[in-house]
C-alpha atoms as a PDB file:
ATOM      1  CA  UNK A   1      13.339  -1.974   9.303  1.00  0.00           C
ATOM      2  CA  UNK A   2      16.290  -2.776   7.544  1.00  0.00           C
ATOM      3  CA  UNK A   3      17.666   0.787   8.387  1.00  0.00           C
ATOM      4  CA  UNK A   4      16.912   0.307  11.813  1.00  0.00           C
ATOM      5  CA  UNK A   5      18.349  -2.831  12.493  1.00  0.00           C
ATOM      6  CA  UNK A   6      21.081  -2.546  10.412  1.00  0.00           C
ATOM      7  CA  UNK A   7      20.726  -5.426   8.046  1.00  0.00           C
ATOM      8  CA  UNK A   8      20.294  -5.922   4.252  1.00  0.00           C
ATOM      9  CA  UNK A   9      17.602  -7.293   2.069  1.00  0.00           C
ATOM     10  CA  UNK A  10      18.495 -11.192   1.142  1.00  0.00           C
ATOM     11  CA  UNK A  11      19.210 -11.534  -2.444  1.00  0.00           C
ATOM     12  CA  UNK A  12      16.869 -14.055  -2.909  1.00  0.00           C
ATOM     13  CA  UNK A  13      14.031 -11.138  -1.719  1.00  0.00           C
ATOM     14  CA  UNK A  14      15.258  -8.791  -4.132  1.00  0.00           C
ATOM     15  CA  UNK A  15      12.359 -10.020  -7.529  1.00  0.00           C
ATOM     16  CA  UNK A  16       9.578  -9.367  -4.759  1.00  0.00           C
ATOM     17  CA  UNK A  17      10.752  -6.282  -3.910  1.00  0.00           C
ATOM     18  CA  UNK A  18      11.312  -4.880  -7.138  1.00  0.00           C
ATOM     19  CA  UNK A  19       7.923  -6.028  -8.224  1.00  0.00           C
ATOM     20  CA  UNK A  20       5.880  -4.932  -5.334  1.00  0.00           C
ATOM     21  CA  UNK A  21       8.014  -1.081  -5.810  1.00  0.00           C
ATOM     22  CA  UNK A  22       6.946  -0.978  -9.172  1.00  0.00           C
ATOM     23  CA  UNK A  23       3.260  -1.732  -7.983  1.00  0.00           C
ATOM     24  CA  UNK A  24       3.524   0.895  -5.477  1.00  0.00           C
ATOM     25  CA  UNK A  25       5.051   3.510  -7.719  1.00  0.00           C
ATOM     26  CA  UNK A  26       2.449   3.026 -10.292  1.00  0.00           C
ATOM     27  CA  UNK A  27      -0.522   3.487  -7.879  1.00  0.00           C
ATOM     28  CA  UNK A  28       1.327   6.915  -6.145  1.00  0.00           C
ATOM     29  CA  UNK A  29       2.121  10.385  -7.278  1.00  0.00           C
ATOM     30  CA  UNK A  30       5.686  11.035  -6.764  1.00  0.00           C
ATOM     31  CA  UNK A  31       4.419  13.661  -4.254  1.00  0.00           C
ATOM     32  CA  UNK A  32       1.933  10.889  -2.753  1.00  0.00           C
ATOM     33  CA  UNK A  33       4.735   8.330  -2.911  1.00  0.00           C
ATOM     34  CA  UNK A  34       7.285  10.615  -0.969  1.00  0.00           C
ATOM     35  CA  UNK A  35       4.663  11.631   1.693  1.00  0.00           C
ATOM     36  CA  UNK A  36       4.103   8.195   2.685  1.00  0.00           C
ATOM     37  CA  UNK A  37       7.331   6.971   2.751  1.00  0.00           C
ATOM     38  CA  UNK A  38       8.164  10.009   5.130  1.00  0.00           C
ATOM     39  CA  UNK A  39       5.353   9.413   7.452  1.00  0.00           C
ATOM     40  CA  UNK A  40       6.582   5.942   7.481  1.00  0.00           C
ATOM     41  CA  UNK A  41      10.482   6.789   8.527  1.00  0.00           C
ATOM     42  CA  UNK A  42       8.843   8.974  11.025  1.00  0.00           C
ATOM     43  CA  UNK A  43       6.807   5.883  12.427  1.00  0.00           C
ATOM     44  CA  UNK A  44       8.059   3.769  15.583  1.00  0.00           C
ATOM     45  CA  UNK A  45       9.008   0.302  15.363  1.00  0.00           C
ATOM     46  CA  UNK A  46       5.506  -0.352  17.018  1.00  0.00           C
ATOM     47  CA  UNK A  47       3.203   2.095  15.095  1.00  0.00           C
ATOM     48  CA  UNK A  48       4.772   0.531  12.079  1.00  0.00           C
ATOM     49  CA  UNK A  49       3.521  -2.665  13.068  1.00  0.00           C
ATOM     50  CA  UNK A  50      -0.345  -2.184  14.244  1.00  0.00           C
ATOM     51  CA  UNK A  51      -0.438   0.044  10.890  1.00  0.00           C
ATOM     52  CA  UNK A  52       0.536  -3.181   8.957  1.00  0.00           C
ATOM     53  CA  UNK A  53      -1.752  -4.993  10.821  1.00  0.00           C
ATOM     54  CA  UNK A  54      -4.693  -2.793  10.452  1.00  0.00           C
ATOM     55  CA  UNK A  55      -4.078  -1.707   6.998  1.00  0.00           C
ATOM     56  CA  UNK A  56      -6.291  -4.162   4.411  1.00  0.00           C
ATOM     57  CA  UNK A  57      -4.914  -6.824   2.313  1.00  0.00           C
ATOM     58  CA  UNK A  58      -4.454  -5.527  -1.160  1.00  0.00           C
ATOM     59  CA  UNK A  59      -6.215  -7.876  -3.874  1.00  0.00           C
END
């Protein structure tokens, strides 16, 4: 989204992101990790979206 809209991250978002990255990157593959993020980029604004809003809340 940031990409797309052509803004940057607020520092003050930064800790979060670098903690839920690490989270991610410990649960994927690299190869897992680098097909999602791909199908992701591929995704419209809008699929983006209902996936987030379907997808379950991690514990």
């Amino acid at each position: 989204m940031y990409e797309a809209s052509g803004t940057m991250r607020l520092p003050m978002l930064w800790p979060d992101y670098e903690r839920d990255r690490a989270a991610v990157w410990a649960r994927l593959s690299e190869e897992a990790f680098a097909t999602a993020w791909a199908e992701g980029r591929a995704m419209a604004l809008e699929q983006a979206v209902a996936y987030a809003l379907d997808a379950p809340v991690p514990a």
